[in-house]
N, C-alpha and C. Protein backbone atom coordinates (compact mmCIF):
# COMPACT_ATOMS: atom_id res chain seq x y z
N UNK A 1 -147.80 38.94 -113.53
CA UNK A 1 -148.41 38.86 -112.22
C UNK A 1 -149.76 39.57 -112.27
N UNK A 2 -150.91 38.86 -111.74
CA UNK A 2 -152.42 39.72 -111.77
C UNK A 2 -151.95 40.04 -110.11
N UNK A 3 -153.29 40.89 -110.82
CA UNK A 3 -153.35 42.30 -109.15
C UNK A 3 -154.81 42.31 -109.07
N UNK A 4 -155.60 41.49 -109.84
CA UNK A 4 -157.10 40.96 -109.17
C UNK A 4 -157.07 39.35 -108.83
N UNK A 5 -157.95 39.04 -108.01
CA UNK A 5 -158.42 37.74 -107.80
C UNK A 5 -158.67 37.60 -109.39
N UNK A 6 -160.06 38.30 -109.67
CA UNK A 6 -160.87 37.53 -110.78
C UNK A 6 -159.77 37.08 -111.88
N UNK A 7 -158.78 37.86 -112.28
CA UNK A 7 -157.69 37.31 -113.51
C UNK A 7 -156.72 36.20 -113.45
N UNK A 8 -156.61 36.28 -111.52
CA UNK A 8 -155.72 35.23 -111.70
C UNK A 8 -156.19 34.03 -111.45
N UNK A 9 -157.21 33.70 -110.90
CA UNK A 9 -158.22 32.48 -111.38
C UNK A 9 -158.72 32.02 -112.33
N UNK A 10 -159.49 33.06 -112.97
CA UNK A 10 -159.53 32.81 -114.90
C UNK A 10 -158.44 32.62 -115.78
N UNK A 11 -156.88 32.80 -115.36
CA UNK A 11 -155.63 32.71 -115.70
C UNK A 11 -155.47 31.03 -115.49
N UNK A 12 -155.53 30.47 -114.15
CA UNK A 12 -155.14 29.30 -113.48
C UNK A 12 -156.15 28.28 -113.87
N UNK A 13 -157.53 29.09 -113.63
CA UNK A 13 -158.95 28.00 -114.41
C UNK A 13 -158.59 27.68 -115.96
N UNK A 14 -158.14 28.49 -116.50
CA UNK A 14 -158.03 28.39 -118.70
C UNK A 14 -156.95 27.38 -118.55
N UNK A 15 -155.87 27.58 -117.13
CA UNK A 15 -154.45 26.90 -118.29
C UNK A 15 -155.09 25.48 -117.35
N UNK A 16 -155.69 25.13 -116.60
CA UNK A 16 -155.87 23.66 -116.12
C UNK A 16 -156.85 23.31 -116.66
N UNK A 17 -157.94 23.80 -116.94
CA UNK A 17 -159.05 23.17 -117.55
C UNK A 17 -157.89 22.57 -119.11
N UNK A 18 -157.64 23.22 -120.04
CA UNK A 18 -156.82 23.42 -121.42
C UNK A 18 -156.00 21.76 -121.01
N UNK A 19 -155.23 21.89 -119.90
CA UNK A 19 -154.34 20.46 -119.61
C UNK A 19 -155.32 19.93 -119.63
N UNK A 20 -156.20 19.34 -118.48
CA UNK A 20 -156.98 18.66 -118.15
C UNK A 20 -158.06 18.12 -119.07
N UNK A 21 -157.99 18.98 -120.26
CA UNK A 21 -159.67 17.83 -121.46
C UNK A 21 -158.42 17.72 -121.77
N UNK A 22 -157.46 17.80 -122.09
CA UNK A 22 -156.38 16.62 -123.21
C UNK A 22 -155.97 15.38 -122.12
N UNK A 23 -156.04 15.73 -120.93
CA UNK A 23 -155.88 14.28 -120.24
C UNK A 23 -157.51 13.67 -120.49
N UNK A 24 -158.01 14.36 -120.37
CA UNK A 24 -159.73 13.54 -119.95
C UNK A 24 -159.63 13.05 -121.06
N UNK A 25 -159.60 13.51 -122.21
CA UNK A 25 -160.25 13.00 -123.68
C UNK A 25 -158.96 12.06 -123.90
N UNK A 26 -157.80 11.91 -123.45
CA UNK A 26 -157.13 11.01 -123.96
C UNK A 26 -157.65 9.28 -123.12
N UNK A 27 -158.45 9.74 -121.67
CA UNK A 27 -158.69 8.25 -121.35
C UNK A 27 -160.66 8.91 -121.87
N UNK A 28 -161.00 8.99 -123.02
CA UNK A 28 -162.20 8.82 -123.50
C UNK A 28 -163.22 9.51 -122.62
N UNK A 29 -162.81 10.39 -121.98
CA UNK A 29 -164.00 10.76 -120.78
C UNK A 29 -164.25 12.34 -121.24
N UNK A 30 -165.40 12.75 -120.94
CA UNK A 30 -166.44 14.19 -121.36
C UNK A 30 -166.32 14.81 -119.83
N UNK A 31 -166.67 16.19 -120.03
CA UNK A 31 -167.03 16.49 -119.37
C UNK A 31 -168.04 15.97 -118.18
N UNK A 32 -167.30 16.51 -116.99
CA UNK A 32 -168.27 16.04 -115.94
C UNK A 32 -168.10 14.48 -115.59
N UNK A 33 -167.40 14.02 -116.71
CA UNK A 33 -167.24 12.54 -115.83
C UNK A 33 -166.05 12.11 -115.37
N UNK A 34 -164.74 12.91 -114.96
CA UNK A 34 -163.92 12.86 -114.18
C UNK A 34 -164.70 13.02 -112.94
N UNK A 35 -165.14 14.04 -112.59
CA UNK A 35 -165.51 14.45 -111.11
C UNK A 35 -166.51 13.51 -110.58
N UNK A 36 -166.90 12.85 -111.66
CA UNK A 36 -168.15 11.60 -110.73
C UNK A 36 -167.23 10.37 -110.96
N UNK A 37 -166.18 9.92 -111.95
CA UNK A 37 -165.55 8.89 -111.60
C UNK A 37 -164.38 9.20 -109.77
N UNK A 38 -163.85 10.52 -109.80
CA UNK A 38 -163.08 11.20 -108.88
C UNK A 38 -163.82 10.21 -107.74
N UNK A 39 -165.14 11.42 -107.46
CA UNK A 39 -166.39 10.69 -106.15
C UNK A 39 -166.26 9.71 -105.83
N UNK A 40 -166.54 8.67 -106.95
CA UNK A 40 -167.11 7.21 -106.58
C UNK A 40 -165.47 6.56 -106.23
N UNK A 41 -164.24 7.21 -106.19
CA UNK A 41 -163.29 6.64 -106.13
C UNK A 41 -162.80 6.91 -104.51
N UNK A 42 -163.42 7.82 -104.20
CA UNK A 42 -163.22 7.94 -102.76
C UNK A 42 -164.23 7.15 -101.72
N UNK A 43 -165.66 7.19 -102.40
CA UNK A 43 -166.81 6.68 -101.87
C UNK A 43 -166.90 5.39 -102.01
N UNK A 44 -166.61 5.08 -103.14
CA UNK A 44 -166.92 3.45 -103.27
C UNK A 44 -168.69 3.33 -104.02
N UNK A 45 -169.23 4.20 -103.72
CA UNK A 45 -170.32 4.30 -103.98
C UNK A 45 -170.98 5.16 -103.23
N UNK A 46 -172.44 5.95 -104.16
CA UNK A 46 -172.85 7.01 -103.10
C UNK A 46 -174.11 7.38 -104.42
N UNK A 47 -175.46 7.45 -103.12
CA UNK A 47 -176.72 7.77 -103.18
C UNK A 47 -176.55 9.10 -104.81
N UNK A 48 -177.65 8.72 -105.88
CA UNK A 48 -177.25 9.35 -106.80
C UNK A 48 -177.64 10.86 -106.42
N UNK A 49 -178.79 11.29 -105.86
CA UNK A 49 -178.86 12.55 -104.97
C UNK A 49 -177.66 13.08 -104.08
N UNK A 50 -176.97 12.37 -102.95
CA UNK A 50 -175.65 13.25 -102.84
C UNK A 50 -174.67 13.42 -103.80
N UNK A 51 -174.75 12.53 -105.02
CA UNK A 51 -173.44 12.79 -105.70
C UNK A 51 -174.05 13.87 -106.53
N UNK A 52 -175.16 13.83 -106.72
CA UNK A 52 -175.58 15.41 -107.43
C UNK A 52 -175.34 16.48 -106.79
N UNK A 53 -175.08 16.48 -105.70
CA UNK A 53 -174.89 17.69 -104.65
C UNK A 53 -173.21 17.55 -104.27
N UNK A 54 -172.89 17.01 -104.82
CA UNK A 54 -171.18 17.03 -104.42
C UNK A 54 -170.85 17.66 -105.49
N UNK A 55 -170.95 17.65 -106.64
CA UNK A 55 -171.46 17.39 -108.23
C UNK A 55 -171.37 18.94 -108.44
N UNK A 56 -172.62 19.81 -107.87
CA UNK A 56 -173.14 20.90 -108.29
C UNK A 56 -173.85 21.37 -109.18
N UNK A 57 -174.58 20.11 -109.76
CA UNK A 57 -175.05 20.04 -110.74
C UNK A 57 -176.84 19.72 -109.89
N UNK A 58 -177.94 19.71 -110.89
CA UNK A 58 -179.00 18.88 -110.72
C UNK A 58 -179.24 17.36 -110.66
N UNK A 59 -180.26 16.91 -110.12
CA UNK A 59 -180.40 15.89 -110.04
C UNK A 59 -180.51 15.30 -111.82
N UNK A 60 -181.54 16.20 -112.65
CA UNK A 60 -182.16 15.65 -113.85
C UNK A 60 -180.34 15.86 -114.89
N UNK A 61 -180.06 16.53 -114.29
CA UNK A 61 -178.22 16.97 -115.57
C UNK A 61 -177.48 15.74 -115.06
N UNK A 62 -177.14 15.39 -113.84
CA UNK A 62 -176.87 14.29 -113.38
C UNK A 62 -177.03 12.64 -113.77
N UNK A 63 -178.47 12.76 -114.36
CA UNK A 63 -179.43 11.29 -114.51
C UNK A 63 -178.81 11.01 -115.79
N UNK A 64 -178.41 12.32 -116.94
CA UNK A 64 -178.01 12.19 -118.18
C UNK A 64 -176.60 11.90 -118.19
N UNK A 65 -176.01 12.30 -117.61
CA UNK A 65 -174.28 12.37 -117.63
C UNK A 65 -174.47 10.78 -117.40
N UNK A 66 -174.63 10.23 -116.11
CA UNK A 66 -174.75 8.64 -115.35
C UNK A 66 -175.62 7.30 -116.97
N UNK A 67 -176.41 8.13 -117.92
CA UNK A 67 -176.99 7.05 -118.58
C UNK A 67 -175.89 6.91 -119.61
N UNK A 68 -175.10 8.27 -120.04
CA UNK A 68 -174.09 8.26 -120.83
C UNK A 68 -173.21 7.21 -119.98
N UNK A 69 -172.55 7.58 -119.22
CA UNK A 69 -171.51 6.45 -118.13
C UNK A 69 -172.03 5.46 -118.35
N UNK A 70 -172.97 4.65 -118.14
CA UNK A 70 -173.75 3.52 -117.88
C UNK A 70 -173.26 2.80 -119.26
N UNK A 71 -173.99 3.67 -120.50
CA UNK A 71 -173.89 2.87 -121.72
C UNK A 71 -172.37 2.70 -121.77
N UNK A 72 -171.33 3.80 -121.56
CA UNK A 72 -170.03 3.56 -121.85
C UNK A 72 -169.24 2.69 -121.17
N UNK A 73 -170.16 1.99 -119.85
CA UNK A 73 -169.75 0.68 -119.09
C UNK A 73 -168.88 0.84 -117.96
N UNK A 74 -169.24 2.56 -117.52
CA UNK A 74 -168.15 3.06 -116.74
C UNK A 74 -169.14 3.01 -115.11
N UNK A 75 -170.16 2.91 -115.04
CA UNK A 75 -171.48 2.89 -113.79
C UNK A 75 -172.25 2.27 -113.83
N UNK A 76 -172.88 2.00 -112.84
CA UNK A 76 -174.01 1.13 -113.02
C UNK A 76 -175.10 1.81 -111.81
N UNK A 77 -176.35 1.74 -111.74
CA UNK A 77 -176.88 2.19 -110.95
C UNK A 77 -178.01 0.50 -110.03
N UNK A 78 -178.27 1.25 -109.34
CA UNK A 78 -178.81 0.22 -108.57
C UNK A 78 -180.03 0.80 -107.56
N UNK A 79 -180.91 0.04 -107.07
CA UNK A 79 -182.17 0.75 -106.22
C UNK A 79 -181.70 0.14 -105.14
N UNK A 80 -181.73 1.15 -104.07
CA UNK A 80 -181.54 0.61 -102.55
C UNK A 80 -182.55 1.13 -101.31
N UNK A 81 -182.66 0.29 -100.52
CA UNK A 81 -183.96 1.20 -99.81
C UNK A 81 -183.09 2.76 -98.83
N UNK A 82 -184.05 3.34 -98.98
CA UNK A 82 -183.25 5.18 -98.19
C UNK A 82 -184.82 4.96 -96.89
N UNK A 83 -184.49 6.42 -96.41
CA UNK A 83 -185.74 6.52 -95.43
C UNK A 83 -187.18 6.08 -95.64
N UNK A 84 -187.38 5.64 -94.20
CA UNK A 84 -188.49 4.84 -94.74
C UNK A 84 -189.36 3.74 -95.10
N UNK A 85 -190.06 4.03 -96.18
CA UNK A 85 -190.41 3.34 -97.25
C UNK A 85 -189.88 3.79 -98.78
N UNK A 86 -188.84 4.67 -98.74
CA UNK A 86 -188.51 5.08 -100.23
C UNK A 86 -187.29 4.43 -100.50
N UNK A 87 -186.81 4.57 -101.70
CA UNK A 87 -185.80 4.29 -102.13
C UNK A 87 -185.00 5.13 -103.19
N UNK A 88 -184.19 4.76 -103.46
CA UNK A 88 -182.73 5.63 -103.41
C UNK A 88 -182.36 5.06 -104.69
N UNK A 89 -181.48 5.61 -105.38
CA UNK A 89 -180.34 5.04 -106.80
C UNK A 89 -178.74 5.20 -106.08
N UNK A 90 -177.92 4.18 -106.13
CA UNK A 90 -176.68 4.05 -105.71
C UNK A 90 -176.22 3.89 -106.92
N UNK A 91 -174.82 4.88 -107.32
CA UNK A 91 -174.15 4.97 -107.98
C UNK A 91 -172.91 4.13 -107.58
N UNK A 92 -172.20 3.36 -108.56
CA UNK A 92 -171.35 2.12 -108.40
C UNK A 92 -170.48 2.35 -109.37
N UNK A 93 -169.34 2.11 -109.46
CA UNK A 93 -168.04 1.66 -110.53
C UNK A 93 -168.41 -0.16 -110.94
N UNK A 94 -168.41 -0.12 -112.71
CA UNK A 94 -168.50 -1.29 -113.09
C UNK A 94 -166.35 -1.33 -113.32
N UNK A 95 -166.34 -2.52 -113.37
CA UNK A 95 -164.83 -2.95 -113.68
C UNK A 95 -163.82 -1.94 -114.20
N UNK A 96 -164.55 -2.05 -115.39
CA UNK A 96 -164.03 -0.39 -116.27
C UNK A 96 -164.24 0.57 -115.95
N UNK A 97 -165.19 1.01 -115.42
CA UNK A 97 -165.18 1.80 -114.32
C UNK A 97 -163.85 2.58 -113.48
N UNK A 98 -163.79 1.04 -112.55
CA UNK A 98 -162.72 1.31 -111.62
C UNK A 98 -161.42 1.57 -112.17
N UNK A 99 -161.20 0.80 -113.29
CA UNK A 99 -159.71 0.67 -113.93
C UNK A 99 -159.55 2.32 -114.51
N UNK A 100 -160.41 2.89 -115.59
CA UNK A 100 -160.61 4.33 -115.71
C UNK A 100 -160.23 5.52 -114.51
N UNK A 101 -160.99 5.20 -113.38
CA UNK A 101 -160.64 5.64 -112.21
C UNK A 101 -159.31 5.81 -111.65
N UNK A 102 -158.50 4.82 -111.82
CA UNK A 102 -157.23 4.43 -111.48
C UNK A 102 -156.42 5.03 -112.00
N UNK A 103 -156.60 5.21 -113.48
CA UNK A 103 -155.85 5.48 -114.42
C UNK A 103 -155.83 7.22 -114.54
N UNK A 104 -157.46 8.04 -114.21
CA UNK A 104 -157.65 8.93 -114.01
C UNK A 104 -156.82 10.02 -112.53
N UNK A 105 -157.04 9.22 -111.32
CA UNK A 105 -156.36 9.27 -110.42
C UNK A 105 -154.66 9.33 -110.88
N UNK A 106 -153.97 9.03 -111.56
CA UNK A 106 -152.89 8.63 -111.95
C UNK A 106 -152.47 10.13 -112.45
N UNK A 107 -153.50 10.53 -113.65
CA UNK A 107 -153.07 11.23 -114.43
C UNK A 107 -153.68 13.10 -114.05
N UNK A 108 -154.22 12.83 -112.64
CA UNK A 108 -154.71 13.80 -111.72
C UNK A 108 -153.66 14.05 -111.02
N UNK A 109 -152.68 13.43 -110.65
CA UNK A 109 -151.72 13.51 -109.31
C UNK A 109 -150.63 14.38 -110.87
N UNK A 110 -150.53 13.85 -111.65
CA UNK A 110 -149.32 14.29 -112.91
C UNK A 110 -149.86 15.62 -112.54
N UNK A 111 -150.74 16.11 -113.07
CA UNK A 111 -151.56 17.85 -113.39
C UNK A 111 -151.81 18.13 -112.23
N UNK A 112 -151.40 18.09 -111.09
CA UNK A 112 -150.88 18.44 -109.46
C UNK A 112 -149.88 18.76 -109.55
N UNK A 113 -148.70 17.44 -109.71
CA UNK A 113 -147.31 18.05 -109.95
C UNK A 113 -147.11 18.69 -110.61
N UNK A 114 -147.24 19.35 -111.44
CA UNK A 114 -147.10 19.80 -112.99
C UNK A 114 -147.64 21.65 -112.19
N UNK A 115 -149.05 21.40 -111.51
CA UNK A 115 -149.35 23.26 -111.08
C UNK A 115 -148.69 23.48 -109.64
N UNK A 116 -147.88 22.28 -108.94
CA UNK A 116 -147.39 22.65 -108.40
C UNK A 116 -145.54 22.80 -108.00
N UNK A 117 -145.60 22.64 -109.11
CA UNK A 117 -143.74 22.36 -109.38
C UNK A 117 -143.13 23.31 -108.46
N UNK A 118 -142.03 23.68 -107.91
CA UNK A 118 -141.56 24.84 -107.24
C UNK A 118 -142.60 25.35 -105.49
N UNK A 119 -143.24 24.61 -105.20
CA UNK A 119 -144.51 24.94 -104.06
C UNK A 119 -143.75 23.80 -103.27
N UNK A 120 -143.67 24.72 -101.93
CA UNK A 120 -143.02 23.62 -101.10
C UNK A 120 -144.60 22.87 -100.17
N UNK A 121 -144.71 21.87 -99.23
CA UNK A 121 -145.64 20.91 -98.70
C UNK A 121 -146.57 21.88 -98.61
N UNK A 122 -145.78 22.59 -97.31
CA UNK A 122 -147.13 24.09 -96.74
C UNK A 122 -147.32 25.28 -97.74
N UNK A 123 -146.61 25.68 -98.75
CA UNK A 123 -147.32 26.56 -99.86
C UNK A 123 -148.52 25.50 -101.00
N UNK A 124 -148.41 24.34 -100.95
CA UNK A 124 -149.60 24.14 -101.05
C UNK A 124 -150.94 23.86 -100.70
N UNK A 125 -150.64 23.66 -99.57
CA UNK A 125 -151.31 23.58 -98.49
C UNK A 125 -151.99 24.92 -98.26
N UNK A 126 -151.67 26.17 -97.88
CA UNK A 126 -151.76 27.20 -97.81
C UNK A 126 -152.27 27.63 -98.86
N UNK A 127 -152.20 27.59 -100.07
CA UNK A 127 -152.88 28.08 -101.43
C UNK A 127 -154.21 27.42 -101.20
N UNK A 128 -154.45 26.22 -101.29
CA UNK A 128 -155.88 25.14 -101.12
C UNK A 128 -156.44 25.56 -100.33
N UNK A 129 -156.26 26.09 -98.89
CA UNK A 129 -156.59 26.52 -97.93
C UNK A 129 -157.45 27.99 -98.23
N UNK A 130 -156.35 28.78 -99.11
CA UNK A 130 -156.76 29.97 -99.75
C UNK A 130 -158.06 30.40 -100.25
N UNK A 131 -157.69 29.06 -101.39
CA UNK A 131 -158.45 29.31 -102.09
C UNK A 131 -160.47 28.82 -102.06
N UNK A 132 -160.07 27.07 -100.59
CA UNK A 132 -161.10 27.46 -100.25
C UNK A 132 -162.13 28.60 -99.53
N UNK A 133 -161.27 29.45 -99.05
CA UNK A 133 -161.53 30.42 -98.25
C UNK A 133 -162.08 31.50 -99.76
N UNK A 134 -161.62 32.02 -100.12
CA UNK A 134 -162.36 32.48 -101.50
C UNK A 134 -163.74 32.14 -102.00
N UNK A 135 -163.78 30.58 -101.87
CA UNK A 135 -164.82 30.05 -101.96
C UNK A 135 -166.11 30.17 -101.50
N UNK A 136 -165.51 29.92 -100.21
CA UNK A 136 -166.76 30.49 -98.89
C UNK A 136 -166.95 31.38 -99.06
N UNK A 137 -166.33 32.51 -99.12
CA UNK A 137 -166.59 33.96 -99.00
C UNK A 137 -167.42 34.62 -100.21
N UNK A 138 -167.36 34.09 -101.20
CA UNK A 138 -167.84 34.28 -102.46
C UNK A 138 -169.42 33.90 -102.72
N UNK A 139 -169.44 32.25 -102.07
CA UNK A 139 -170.89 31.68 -101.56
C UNK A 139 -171.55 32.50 -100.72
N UNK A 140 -171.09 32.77 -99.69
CA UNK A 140 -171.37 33.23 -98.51
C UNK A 140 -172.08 34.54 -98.66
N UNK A 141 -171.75 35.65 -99.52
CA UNK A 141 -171.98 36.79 -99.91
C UNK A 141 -172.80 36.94 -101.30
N UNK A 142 -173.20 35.42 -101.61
CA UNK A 142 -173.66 35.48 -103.36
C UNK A 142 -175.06 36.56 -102.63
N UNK A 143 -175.43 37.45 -103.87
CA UNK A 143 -177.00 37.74 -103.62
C UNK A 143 -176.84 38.92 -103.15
N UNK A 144 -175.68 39.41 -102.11
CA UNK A 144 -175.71 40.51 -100.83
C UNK A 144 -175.70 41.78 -102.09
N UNK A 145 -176.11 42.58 -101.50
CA UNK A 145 -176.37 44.30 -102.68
C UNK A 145 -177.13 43.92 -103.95
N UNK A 146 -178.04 42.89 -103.71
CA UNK A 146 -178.71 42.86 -105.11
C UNK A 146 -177.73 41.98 -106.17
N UNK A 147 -176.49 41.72 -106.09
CA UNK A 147 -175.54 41.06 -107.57
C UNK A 147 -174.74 42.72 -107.52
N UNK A 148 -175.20 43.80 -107.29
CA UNK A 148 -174.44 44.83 -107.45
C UNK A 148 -173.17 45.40 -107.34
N UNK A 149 -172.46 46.18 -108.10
CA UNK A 149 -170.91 45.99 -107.18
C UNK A 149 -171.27 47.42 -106.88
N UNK A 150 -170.31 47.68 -105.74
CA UNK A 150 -170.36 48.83 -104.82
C UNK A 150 -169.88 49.90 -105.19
């Protein structure tokens, strides 16, 4: 049992990340391209600027991950008009794409059940809840005392 936040997240982050590239790499996928196949599976599609910001990443780290996808036949991008007179890149699922997605989704819900075995509806619920709250609070306070601890 940890008795800090920081251990038992770096505890829970090592053993899911560790599952999770042996699922990713078993359906052929790198880093970073679960979470943009994830996106586009809820979205259907979405402006390549918000998915960089869903992302957490940059726009230019973004452009590279998507040309990798592209060649691997998993995205496709497209120009659409945005405000204006400008225009926009829409990120899309090609066929394989979607089927990857599916299959990803599949093997996302397994490594759910799997960290949540023994967690009844509302203890998981309540943990997610938690832990976004951690989140915020962590954002929320980045910067405050200089980075300093007290």
């Amino acid at each position: 049992m940890y008795d800090k936040l920081f251990l038992a997240l770096m505890g829970a982050s090592a053993a899911h990340a560790e599952a999770s590239r042996a699922v990713f790499a078993d359906l052929g996928l790198t880093a970073g391209q679960p979470k943009v196949l994830y996106i586009l599976r809820r979205t259907g599609g979405i402006v390549q600027k918000d998915l960089a910001a869903l992302c957490g990443v940059s726009q230019p780290t973004l452009s590279v991950l998507l040309g990798k996808m592209e060649r691997d036949g998993l995205v496709r991008r497209e120009r659409v008009a945005s405000e204006g007179c400008r225009t926009a890149i829409r990120v899309l699922f090609t066929e394989k794409g979607r089927e990857v997605a599916e299959r990803l989704e599949e093997a996302v819900e397994r490594l759910e059940s799997v960290g949540f075995d023994g967690f009844s509806d509302e203890n998981r619920k309540t943990l997610l809840e938690m832990l976004c709250r951690v989140t915020e609070n962590i954002r929320e306070n980045k910067g405050k005392n200089g980075g300093k601890t007290q």
